[in-house]
Protein backbone atom coordinates (compact mmCIF):
# COMPACT_ATOMS: atom_id res chain seq x y z
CA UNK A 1 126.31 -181.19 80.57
CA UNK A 2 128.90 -180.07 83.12
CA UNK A 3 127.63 -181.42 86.32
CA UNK A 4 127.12 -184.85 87.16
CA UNK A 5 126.45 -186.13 90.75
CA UNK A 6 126.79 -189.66 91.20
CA UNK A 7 127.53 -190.19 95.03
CA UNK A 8 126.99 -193.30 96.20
CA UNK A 9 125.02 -194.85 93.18
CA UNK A 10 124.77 -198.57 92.94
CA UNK A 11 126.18 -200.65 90.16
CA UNK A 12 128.28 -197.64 88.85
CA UNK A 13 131.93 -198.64 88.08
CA UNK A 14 135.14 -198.63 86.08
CA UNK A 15 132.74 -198.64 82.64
CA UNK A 16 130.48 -196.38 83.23
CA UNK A 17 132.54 -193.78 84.48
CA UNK A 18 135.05 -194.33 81.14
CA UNK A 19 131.36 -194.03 79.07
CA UNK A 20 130.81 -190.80 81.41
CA UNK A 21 134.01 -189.00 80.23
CA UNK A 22 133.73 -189.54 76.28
CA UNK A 23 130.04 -188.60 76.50
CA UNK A 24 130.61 -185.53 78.57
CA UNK A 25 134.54 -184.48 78.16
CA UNK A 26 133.85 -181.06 79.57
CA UNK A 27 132.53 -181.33 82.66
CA UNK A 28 133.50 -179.02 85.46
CA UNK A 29 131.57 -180.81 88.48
CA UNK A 30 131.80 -184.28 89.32
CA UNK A 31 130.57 -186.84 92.17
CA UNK A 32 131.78 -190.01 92.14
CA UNK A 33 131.66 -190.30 96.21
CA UNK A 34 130.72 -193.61 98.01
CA UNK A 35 131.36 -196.42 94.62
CA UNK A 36 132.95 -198.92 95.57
CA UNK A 37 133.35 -200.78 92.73
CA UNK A 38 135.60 -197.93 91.54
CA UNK A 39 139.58 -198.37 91.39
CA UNK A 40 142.47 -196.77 89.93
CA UNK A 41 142.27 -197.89 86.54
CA UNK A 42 139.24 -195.45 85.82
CA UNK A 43 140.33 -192.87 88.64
CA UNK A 44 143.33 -192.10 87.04
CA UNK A 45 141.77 -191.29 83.51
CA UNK A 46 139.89 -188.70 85.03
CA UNK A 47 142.27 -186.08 84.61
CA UNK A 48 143.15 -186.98 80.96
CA UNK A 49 139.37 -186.92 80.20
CA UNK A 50 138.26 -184.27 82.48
CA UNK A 51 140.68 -180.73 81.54
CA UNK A 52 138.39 -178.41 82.74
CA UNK A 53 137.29 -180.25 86.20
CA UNK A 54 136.95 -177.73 88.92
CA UNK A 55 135.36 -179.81 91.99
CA UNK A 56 136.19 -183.84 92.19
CA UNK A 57 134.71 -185.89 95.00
CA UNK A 58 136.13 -189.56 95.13
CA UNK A 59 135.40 -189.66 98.49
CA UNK A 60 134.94 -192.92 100.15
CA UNK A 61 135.59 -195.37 96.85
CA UNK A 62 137.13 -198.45 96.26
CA UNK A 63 140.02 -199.68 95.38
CA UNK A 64 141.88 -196.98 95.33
CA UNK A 65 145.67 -196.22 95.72
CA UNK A 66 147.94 -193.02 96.51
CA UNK A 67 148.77 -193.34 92.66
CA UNK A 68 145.05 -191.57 91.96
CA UNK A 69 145.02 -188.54 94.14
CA UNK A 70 148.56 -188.11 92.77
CA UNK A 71 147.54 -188.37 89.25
CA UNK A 72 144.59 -186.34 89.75
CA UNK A 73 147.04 -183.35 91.45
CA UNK A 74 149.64 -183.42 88.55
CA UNK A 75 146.83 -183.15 85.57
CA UNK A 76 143.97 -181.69 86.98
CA UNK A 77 144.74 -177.80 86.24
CA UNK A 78 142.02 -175.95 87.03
CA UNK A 79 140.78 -177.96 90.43
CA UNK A 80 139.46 -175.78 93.25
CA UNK A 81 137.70 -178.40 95.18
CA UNK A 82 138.70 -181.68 96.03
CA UNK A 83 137.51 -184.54 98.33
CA UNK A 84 139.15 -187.45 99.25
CA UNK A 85 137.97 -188.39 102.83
CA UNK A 86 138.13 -192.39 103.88
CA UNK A 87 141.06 -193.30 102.62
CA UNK A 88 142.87 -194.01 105.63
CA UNK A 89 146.06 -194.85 105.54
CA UNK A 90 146.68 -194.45 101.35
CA UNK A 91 146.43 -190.42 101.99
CA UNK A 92 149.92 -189.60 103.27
CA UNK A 93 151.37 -185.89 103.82
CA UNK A 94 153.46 -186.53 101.16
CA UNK A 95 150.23 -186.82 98.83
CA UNK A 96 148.69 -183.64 100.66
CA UNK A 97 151.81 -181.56 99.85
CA UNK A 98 151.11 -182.55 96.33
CA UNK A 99 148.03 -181.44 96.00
CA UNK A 100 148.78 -178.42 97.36
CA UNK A 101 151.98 -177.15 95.52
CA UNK A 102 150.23 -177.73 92.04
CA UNK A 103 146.60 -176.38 93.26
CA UNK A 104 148.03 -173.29 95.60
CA UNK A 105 144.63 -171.37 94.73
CA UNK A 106 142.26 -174.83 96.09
CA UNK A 107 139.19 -173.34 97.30
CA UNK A 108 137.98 -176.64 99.56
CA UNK A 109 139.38 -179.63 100.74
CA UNK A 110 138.44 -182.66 102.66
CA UNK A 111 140.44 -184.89 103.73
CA UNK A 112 138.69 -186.55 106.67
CA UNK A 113 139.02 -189.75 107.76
CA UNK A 114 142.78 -189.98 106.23
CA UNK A 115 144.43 -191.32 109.97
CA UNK A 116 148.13 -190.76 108.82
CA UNK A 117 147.45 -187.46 108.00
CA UNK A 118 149.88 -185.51 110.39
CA UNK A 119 150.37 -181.98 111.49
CA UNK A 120 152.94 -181.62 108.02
CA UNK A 121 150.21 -182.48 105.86
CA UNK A 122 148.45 -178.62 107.89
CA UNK A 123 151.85 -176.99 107.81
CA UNK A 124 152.16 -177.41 104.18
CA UNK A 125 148.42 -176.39 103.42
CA UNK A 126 148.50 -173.36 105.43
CA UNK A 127 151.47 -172.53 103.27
CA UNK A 128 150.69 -173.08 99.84
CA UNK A 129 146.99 -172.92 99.62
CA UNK A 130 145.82 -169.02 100.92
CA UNK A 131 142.48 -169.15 99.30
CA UNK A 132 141.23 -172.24 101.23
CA UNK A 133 137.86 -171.79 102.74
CA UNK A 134 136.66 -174.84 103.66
CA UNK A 135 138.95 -177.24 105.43
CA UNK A 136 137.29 -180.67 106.56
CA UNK A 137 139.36 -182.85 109.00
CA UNK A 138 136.86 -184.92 110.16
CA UNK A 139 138.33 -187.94 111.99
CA UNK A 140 142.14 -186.94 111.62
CA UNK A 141 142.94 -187.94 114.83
CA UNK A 142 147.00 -187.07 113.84
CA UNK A 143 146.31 -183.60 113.95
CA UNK A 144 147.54 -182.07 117.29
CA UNK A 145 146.45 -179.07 118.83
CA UNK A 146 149.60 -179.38 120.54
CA UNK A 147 151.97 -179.20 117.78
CA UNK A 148 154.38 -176.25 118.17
CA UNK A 149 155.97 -174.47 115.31
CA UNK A 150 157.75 -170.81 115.00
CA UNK A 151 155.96 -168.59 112.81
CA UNK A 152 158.06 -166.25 111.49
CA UNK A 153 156.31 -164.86 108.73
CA UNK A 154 153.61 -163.32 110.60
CA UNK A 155 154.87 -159.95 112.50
CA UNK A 156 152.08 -158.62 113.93
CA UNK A 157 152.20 -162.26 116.12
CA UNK A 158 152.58 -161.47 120.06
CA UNK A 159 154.78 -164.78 119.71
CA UNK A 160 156.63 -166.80 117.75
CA UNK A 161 155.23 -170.13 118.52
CA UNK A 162 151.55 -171.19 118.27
CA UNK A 163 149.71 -174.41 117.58
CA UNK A 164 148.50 -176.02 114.00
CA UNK A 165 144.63 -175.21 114.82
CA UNK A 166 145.85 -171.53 115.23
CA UNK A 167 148.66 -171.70 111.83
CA UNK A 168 144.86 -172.70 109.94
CA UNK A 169 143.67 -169.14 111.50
CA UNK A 170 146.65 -167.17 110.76
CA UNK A 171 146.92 -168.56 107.12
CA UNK A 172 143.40 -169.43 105.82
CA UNK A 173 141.63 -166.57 106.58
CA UNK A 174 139.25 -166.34 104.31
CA UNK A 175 137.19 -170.03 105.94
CA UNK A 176 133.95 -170.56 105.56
CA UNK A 177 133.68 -174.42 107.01
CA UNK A 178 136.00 -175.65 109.59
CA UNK A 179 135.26 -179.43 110.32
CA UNK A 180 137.19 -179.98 113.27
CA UNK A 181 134.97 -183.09 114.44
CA UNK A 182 136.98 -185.73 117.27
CA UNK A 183 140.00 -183.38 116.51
CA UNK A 184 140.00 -184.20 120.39
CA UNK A 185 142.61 -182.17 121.64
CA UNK A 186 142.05 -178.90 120.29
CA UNK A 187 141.76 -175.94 122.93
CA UNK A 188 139.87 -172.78 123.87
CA UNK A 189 143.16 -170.78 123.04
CA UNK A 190 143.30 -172.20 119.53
CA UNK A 191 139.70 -171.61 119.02
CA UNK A 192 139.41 -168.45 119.91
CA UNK A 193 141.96 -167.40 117.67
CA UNK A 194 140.18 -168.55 114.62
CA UNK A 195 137.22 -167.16 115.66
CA UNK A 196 138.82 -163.36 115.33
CA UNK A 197 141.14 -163.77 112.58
CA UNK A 198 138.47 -165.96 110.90
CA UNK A 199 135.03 -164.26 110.82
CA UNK A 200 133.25 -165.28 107.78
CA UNK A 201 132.83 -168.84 109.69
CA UNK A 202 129.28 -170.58 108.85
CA UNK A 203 130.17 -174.16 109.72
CA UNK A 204 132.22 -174.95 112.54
CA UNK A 205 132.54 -178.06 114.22
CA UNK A 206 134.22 -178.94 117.51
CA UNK A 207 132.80 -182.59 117.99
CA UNK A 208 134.24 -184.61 120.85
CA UNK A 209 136.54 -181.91 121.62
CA UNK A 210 137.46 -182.72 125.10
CA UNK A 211 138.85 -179.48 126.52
CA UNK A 212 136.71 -176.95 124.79
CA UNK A 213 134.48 -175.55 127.76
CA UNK A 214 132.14 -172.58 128.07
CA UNK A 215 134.82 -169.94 128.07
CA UNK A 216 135.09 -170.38 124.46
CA UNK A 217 131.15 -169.78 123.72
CA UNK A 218 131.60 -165.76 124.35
CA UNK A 219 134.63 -165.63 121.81
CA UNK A 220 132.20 -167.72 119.58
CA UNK A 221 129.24 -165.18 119.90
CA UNK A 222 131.39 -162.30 119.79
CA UNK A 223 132.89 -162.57 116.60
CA UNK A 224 131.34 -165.27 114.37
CA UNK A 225 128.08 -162.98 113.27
CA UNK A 226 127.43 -165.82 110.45
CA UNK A 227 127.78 -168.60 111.99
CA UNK A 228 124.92 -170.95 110.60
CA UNK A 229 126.03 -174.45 112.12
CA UNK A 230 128.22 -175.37 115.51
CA UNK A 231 128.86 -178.67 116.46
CA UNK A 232 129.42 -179.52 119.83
CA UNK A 233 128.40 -182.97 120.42
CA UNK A 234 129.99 -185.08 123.28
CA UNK A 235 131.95 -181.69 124.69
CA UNK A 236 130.97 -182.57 128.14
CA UNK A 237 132.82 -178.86 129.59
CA UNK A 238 130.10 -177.02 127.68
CA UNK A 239 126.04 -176.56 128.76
CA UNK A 240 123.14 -176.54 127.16
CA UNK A 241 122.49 -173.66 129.69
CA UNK A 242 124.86 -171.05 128.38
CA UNK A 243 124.11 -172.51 124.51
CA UNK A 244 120.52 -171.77 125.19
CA UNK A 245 121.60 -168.07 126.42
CA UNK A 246 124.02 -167.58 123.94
CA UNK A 247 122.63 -168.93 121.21
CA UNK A 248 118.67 -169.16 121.37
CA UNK A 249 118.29 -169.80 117.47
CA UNK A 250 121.99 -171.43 116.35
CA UNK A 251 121.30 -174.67 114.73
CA UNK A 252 123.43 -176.98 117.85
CA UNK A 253 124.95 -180.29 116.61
CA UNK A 254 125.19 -182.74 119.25
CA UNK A 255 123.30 -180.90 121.72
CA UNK A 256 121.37 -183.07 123.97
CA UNK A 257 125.14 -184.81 124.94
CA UNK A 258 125.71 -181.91 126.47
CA UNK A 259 125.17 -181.10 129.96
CA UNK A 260 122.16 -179.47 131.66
CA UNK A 261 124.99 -177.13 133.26
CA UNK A 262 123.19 -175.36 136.26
C-alpha cells in the first residue's frame, strides 16, 4: 500500500499511526489531517519510518510543536506536498524557511491558518521554492499586500519595488491554486499581476478581500482561460451583475454576499 487517507478519523492516535508505519514503511501518500489525539511523539517518527513520503497532511492535529514540522523538513527527502494549516502560532517564518531551503522543488503548500506567519515566511518561499503551484494562505492575516520589497532579480520589471501578492506572481509561476481567502488587504494591482504572469490558475480565491472591486473581473476573464473556481465571498466592491456577464458558467464562491450591483 502507498496511500493511506486518514483525515479526521476518530480514535486514531500515537499507536496506530506507529502500527501504520511498520505495516506500510513505503508509503508515498499520507493523511493524518484533523486527529487530535496526535502529538509529537508519533509526528516526529514519521520521517524515520516514512523515506519515500511525497505528500504529508498533519493539518489541524493535536498536540503538536514547531519541533515536528522541523523534523519532518530535515528527514523527509523526497516531500513535494506538505500541509500544515491550524497551527497558529507554533508555525513561525523561521519554520517556513526550513521547509523551504531543504524542499526547494515543493510542489504544494498550505499553511493556512498559521497567524504569525509574516510577509518573510512569502519572501523566502518565492525564493527557494520555483516549482510551487499551489500556495494556500487561508487565514494568514500577517500577510500584507502592502509589504514593499526591491526586486532586483527580475529585469524585465517596470520597477523595482512591488508588493508580496505580486513577488508570489513573479516567482511561482507555474500556480495552479492560489488560496488567498481574508488575505483582506490585497489589491486589484496585485491581482492583476498574477493573473498575466500566472495563467494556468484553476483555483483562486479572494475571500473577504476588501478592496478588490470590478475592475479586476476583466483582468480575471482576460487571462485566466482555466479558471475552474473563484472565490469572492463578502467582496462587497464586486456585483453579481458583472459576475453574471463575465462569467455566466464560473463556479462563484461566496456569491449571493455580493451585491446586486445595478
Amino acid at each position: 500500500m502507498s496511500f493511506t487517507d486518514l483525515g479526521g478519523s476518530a480514535g486514531f492516535d500515537d499507536t496506530a499511526l506507529i502500527k501504520i508505519s511498520q505495516v506500510y514503511p513505503n508509503l508515498i501518500h499520507l493523511n493524518i489531517s484533523n486527529n487530535g489525539d496526535l502529538n509529537n511523539h508519533s509526528i516526529t517518527k514519521i520521517p524515520k519510518k516514512y523515506n519515500k513520503l511525497q505528500f504529508l497532511d498533519i493539518s489541524y492535529g493535536g498536540n503538536i510543536t514547531s519541533k515536528s514540522p522541523c523534523e519532518i523538513a530535515h528527514s523527509c527527502n523526497k516531500l513535494k506536498h506538505l500541509e500544515i494549516g491550524g497551527y497558529q502560532n507554533r508555525v513561525t517564518d523561521s519554520i517556513v524557511h526550513i521547509i523551504a531551503e531543504f524542499h526547494p522543488t515543493l510542489q504544494s503548500l498550505d499553511i493556512s491558518d498559521c497567524n504569525r506567519l509574516t510577509n518573510t515566511a512569502i519572501y523566502t518561499i518565492i525564493g527557494l521554492c520555483p516549482n510551487l503551484r499551489s500556495l494556500k494562505l487561508k487565514h494568514c492575516d500577517g500577510i500584507s499586500d502592502t509589504a514593499i520589497r526591491k526586486i532586483t532579480q527580475y529585469h524585465y520589471l517596470e520597477t523595482s519595488r512591488t508588493t508580496v501578492v505580486e513577488e508570489i506572481a513573479l516567482s511561482c509561476h507555474k500556480l495552479k491554486h492560489l488560496d488567498l481567502y481574508e488575505v483582506v488587504h490585497i489589491s486589484n494591482s496585485s491581482i492583476s499581476k498574477i493573473t498575466k504572469i500566472c495563467p494556468s490558475i484553476v483555483y483562486l480565491d479572494l475571500g473577504h478581500a476588501e478592496f478588490i472591486s470590478d475592475a479586476i473581473l476583466k483582468a480575471v476573464a482576460e487571462h485566466l482561460n482555466a479558471l475552474e473556481y473563484f472565490g469572492l465571498k463578502n467582496c462587497r466592491r464586486i456585483s453579481q451583475k458583472i459576475i453574471d456577464t463575465l462569467f455566466p458558467d464560473l463556479e462563484i464562491g461566496g456569491y449571493y454576499s455580493l451585491p446586486l450591483g445595478r
